[in-house]
PDB file of N, CA and C in Angstrom:
ATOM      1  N   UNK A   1      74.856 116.344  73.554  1.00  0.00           N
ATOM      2  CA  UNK A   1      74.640 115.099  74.248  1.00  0.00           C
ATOM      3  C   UNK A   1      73.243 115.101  74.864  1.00  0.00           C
ATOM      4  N   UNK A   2      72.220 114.138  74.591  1.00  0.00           N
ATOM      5  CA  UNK A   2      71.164 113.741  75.128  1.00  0.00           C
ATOM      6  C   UNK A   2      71.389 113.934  76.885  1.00  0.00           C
ATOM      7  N   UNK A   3      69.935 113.832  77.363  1.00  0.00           N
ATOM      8  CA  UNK A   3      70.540 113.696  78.940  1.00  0.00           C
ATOM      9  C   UNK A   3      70.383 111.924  79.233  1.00  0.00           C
ATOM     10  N   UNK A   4      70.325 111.039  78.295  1.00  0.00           N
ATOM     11  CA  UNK A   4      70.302 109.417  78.753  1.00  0.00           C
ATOM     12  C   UNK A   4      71.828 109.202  78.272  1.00  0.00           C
ATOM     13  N   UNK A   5      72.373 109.833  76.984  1.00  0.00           N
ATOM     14  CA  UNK A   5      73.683 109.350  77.315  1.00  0.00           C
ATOM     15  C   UNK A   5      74.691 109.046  77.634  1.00  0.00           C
ATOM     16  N   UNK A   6      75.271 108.557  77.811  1.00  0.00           N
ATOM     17  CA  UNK A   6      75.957 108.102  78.954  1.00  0.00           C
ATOM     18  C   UNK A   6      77.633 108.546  78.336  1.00  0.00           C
ATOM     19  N   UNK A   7      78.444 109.502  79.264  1.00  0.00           N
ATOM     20  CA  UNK A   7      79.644 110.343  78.757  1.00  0.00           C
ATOM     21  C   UNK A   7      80.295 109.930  79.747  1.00  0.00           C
ATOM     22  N   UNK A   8      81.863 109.864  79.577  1.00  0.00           N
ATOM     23  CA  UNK A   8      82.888 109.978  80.310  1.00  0.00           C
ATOM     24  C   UNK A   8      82.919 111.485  81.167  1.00  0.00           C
ATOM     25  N   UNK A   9      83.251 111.394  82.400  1.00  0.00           N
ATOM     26  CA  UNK A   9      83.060 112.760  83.149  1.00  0.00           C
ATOM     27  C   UNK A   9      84.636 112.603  84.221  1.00  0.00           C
ATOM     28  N   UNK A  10      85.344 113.948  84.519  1.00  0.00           N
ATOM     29  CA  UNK A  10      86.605 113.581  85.438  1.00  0.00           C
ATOM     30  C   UNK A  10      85.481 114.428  86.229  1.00  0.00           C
ATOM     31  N   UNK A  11      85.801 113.944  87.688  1.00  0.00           N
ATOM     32  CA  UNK A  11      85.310 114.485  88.761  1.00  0.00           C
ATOM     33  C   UNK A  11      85.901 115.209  89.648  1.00  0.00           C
ATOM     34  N   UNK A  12      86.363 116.105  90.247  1.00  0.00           N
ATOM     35  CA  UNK A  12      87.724 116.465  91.057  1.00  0.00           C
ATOM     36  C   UNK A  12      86.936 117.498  92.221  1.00  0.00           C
ATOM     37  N   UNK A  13      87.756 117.301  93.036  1.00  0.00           N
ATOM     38  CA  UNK A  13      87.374 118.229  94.570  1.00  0.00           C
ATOM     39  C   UNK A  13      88.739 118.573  95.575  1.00  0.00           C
ATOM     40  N   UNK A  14      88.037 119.294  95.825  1.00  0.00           N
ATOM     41  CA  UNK A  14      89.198 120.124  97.120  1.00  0.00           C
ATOM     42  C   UNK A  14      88.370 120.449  98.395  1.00  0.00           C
ATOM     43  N   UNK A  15      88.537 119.853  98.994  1.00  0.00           N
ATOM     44  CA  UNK A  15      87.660 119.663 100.144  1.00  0.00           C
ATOM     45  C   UNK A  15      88.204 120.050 101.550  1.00  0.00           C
ATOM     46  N   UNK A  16      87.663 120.709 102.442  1.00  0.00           N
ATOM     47  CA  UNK A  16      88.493 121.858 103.661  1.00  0.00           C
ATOM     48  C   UNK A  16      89.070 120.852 104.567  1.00  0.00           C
ATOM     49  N   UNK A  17      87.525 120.406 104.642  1.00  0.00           N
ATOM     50  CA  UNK A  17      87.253 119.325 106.056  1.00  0.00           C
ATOM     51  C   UNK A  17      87.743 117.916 106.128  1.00  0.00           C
ATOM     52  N   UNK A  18      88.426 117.397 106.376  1.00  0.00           N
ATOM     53  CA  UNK A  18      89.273 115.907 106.649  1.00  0.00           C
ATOM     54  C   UNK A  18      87.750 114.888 106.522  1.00  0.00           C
ATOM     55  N   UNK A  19      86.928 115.190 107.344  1.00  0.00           N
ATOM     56  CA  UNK A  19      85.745 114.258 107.734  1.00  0.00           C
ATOM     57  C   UNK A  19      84.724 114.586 106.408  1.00  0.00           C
ATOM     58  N   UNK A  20      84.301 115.943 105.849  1.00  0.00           N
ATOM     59  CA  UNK A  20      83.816 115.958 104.656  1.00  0.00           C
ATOM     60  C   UNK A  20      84.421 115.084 103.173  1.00  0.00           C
ATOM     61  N   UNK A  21      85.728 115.397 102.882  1.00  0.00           N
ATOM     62  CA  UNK A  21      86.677 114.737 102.280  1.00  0.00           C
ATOM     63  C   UNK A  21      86.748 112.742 101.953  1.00  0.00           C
ATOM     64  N   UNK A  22      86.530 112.810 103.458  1.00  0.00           N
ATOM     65  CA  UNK A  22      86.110 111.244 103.295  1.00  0.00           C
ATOM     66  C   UNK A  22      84.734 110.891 102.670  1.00  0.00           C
ATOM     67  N   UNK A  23      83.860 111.827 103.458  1.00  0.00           N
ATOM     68  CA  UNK A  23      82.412 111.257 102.748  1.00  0.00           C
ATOM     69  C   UNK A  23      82.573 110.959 101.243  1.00  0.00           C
ATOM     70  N   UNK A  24      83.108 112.170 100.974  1.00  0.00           N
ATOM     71  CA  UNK A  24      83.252 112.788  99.165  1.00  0.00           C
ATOM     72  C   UNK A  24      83.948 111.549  98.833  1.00  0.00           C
ATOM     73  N   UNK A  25      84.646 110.862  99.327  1.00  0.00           N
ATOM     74  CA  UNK A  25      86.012 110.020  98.628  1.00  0.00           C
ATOM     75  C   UNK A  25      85.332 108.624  98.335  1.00  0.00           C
ATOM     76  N   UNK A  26      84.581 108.551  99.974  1.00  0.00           N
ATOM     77  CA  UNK A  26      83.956 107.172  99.785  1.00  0.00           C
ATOM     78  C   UNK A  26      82.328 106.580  98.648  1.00  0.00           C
ATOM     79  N   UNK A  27      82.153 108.078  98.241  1.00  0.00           N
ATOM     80  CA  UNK A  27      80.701 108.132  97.278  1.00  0.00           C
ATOM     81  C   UNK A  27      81.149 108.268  96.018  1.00  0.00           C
ATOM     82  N   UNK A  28      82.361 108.706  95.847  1.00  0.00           N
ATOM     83  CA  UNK A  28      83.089 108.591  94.474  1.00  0.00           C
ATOM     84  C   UNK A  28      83.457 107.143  93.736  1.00  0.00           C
ATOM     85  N   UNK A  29      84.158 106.661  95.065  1.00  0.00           N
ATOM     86  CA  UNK A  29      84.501 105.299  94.711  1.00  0.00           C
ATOM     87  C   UNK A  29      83.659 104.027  94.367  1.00  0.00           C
ATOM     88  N   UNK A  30      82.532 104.736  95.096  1.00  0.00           N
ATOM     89  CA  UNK A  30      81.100 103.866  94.542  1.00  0.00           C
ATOM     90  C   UNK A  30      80.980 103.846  93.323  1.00  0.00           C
ATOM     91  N   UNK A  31      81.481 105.446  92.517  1.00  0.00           N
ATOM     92  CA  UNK A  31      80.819 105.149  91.210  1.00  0.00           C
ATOM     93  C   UNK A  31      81.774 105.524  90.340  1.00  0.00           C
ATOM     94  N   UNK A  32      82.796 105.455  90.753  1.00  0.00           N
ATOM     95  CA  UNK A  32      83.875 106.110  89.744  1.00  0.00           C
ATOM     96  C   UNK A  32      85.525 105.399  89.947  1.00  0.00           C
ATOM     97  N   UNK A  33      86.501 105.420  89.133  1.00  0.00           N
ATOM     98  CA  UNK A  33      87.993 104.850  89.071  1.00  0.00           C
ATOM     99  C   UNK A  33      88.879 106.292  89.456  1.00  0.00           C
ATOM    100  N   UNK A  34      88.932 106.147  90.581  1.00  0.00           N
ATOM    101  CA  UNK A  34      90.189 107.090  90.976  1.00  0.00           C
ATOM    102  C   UNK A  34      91.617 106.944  90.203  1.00  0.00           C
ATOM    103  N   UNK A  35      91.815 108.365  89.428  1.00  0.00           N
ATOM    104  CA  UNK A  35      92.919 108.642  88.190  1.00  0.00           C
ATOM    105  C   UNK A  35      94.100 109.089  89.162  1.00  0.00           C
ATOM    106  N   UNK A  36      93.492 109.814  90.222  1.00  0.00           N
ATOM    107  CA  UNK A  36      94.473 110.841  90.645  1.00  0.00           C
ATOM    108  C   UNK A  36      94.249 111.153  92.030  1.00  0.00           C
ATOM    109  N   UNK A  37      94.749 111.367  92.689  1.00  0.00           N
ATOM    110  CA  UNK A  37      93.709 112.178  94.610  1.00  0.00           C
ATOM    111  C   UNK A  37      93.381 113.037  93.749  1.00  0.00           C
ATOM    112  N   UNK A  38      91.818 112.948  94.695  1.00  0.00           N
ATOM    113  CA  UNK A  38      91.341 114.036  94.377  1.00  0.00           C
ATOM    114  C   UNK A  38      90.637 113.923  93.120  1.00  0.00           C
ATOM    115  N   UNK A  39      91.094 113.007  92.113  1.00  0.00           N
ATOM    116  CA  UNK A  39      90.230 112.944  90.903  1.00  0.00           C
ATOM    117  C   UNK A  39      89.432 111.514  90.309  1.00  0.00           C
ATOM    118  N   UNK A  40      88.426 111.852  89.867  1.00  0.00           N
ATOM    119  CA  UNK A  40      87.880 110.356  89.419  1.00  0.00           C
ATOM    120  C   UNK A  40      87.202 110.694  87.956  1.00  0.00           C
ATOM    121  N   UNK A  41      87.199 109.195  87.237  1.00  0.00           N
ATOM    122  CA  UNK A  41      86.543 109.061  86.084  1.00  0.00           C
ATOM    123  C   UNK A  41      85.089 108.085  86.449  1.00  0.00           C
ATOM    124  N   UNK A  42      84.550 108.756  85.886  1.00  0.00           N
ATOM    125  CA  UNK A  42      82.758 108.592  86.189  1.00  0.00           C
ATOM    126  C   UNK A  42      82.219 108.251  85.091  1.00  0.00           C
ATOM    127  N   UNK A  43      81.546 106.974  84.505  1.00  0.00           N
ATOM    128  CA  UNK A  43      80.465 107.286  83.403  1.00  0.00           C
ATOM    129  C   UNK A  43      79.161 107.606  83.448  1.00  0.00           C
ATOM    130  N   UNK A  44      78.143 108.467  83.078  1.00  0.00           N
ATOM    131  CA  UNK A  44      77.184 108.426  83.305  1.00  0.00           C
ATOM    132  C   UNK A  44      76.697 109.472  82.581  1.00  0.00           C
ATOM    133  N   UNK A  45      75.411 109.313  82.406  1.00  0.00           N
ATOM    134  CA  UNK A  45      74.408 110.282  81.563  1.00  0.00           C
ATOM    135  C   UNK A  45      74.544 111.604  82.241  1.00  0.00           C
ATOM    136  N   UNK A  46      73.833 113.260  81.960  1.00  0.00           N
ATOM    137  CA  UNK A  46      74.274 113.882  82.054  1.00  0.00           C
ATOM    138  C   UNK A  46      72.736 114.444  83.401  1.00  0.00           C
ATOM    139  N   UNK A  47      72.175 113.490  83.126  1.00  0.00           N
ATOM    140  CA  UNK A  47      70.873 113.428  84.215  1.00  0.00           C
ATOM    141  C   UNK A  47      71.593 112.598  85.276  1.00  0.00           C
ATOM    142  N   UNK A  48      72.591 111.744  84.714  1.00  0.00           N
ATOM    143  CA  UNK A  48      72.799 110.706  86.200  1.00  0.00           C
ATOM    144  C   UNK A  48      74.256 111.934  86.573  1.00  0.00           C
ATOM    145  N   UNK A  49      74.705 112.617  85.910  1.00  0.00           N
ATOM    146  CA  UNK A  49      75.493 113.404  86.862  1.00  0.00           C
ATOM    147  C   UNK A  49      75.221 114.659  87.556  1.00  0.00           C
ATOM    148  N   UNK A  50      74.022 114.882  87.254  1.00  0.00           N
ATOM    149  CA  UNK A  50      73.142 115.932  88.116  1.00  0.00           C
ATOM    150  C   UNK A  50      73.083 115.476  89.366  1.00  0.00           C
ATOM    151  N   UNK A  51      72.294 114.151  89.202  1.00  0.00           N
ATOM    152  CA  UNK A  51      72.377 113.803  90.540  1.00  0.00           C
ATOM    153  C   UNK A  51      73.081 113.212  91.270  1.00  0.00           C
ATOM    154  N   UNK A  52      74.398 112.852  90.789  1.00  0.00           N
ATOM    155  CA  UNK A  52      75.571 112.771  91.684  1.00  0.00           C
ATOM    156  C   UNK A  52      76.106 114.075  92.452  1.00  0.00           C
ATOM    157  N   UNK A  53      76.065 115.056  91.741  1.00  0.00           N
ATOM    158  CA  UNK A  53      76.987 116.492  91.823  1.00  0.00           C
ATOM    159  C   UNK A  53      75.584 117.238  93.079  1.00  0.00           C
ATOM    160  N   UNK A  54      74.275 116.581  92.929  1.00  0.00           N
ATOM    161  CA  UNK A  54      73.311 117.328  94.038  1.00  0.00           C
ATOM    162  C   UNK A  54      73.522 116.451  95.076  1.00  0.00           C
ATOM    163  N   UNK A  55      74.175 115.061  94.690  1.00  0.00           N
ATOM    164  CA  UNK A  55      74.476 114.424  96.198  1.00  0.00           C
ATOM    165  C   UNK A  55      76.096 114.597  96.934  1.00  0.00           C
ATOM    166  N   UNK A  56      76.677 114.748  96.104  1.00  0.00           N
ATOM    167  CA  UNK A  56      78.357 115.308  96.721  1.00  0.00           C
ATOM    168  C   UNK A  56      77.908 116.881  96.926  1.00  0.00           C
ATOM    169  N   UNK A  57      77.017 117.991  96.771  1.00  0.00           N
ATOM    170  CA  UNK A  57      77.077 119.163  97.070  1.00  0.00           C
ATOM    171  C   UNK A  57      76.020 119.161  98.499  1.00  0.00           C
ATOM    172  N   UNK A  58      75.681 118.156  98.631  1.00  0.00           N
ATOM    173  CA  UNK A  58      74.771 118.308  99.767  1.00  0.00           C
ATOM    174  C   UNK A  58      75.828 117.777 101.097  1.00  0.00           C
ATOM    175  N   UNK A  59      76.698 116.854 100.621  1.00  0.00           N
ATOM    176  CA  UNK A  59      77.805 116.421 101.514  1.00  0.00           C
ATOM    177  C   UNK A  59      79.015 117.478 101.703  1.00  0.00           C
ATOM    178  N   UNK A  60      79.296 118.392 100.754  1.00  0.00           N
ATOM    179  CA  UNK A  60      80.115 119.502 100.837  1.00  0.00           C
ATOM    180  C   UNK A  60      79.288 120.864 101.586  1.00  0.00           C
ATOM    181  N   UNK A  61      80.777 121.891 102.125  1.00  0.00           N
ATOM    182  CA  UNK A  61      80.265 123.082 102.438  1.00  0.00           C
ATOM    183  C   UNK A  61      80.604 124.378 101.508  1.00  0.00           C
ATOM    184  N   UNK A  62      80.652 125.361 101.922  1.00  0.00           N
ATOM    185  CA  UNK A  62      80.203 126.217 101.255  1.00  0.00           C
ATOM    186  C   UNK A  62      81.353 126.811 100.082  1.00  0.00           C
ATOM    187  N   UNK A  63      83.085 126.179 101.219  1.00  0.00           N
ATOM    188  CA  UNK A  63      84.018 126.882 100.751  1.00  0.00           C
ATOM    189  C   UNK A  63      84.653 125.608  99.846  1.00  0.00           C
ATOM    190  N   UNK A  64      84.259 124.681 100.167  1.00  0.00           N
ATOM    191  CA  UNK A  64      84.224 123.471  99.183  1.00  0.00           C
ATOM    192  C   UNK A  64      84.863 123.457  98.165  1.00  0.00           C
ATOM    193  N   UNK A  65      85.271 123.341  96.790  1.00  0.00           N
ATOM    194  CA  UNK A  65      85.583 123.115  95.641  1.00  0.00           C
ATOM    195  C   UNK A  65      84.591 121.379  94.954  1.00  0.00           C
ATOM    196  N   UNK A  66      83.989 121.335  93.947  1.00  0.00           N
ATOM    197  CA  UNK A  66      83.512 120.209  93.345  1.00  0.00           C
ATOM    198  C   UNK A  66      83.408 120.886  92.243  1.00  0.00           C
ATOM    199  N   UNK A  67      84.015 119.935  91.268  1.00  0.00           N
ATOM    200  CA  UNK A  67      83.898 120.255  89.776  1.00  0.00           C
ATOM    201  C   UNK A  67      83.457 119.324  88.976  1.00  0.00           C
ATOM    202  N   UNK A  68      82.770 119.142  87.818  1.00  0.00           N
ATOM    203  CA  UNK A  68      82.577 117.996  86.820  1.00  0.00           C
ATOM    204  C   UNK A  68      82.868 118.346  85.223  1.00  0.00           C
ATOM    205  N   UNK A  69      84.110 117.398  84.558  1.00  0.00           N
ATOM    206  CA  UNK A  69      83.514 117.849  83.356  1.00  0.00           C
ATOM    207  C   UNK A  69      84.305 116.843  82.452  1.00  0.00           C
ATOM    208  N   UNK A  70      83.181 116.921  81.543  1.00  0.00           N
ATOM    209  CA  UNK A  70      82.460 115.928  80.291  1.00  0.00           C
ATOM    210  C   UNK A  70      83.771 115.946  79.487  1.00  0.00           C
ATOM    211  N   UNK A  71      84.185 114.602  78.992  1.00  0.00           N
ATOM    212  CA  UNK A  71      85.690 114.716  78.095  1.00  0.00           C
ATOM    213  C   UNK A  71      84.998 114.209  76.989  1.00  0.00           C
ATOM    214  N   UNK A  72      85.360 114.594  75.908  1.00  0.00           N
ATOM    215  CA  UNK A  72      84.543 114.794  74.595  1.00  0.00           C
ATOM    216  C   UNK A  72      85.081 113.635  73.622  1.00  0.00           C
ATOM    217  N   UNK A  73      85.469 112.716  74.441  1.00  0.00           N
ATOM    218  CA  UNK A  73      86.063 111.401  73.777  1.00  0.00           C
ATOM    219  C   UNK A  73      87.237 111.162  73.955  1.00  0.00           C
ATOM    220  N   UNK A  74      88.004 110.066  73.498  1.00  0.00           N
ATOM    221  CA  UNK A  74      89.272 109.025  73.471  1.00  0.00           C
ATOM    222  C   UNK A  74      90.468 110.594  73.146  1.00  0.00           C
ATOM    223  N   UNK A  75      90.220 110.800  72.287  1.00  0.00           N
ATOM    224  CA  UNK A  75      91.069 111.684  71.680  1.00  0.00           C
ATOM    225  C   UNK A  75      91.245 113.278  72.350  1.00  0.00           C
ATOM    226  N   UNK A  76      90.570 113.234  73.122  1.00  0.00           N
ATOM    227  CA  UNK A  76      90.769 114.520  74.098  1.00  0.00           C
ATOM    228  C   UNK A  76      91.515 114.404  75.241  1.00  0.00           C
ATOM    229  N   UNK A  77      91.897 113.201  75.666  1.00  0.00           N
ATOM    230  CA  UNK A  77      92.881 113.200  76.476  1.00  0.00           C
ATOM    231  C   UNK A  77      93.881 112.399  75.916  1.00  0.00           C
ATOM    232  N   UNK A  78      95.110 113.448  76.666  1.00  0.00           N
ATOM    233  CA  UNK A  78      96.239 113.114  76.144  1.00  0.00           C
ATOM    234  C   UNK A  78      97.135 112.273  77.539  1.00  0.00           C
ATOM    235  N   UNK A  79      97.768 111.101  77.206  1.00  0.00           N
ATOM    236  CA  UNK A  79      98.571 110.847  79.016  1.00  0.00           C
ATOM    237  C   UNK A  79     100.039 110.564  78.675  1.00  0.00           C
ATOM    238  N   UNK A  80     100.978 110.887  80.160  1.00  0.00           N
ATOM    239  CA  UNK A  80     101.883 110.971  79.752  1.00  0.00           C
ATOM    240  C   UNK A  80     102.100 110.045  80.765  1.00  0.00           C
ATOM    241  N   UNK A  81     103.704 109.182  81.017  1.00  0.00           N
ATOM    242  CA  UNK A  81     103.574 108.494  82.300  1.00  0.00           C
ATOM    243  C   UNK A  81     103.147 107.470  82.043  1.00  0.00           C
ATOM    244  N   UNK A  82     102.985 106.685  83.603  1.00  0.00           N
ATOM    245  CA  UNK A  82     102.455 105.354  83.491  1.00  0.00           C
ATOM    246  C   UNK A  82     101.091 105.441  84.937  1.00  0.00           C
ATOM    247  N   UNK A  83      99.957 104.938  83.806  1.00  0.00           N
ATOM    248  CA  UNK A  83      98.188 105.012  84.292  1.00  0.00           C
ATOM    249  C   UNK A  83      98.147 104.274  85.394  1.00  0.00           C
ATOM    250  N   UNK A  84      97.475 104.573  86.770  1.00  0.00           N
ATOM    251  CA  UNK A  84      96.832 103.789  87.484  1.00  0.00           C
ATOM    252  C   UNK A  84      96.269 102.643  87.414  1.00  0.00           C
ATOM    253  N   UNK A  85      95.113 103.307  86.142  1.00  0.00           N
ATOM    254  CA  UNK A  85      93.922 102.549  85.471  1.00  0.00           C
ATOM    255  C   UNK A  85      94.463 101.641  84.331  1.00  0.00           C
ATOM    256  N   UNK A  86      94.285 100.465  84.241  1.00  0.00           N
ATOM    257  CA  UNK A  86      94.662  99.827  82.751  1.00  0.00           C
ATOM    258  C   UNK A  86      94.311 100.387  81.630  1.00  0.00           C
ATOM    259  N   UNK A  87      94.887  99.916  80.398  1.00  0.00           N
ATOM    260  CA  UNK A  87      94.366 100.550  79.387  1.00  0.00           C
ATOM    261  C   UNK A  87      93.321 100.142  78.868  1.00  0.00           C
ATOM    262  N   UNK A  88      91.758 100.415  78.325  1.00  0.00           N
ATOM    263  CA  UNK A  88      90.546 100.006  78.004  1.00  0.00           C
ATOM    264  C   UNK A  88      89.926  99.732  79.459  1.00  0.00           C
ATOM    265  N   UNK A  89      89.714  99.703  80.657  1.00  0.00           N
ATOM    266  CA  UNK A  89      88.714  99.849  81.714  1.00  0.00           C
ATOM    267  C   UNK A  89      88.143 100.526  81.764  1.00  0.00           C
ATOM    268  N   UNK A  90      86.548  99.917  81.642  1.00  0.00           N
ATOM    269  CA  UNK A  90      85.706 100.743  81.816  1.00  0.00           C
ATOM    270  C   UNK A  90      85.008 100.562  83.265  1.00  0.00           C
ATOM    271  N   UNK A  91      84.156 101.218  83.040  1.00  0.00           N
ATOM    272  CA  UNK A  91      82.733 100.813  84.165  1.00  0.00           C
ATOM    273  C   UNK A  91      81.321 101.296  83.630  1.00  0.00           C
ATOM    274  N   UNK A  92      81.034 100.571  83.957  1.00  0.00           N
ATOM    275  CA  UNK A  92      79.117 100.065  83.107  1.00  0.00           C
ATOM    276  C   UNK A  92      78.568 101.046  83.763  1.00  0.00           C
ATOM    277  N   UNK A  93      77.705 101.681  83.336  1.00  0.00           N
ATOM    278  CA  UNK A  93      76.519 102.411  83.942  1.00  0.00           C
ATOM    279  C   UNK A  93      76.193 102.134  84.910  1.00  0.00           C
ATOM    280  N   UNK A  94      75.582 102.970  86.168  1.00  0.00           N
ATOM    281  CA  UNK A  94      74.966 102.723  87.045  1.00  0.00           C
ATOM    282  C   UNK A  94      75.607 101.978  88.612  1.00  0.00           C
ATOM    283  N   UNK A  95      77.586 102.146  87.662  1.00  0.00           N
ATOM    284  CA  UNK A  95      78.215 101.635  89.153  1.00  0.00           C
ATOM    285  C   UNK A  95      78.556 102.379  90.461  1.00  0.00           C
TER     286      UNK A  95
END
């Protein structure tokens, strides 16, 4: 993957601090569809998730948990259940 293109990413954290937790929750939702607590789907290039992950690690501490990672298309996830998210929602770049 180029670093302009733009990939599906799940985002997930475990966060100590109640007041850190929020920051994290409320900068996610800026740019991402909460799947799960605790988890979000993000689109963005792999330059625009650098600098998400240097701005949620600057809001986290040390014992923190933040993870990111790249789902390699439609067919790599599998769901069971019934989705939060509708089926086909996206979000455009740069939300």
């Amino acid at each position: 993957m180029a670093d302009h293109d733009v990939a599906v990413w799940w985002v997930c954290y475990d966060i100590h601090d109640p007041r850190r937790s929020a920051k994290i929750l409320k900068r996610l939702k800026g740019v991402g569809i909460p799947l799960q607590y605790s988890l979000f789907e993000v689109r963005k290039s792999a330059q625009g998730m650098k600098i998400l992950m240097d701005e949620l690690a600057a809001l986290a501490a040390e014992d923190d948990d933040l993870r990111a990672y790249r789902c390699s298309g439609p067919d790599a996830v599998v769901r069971l259940g019934r989705s939060l998210v509708p089926e086909g929602m996206w979000l455009p770049e740069g939300r």
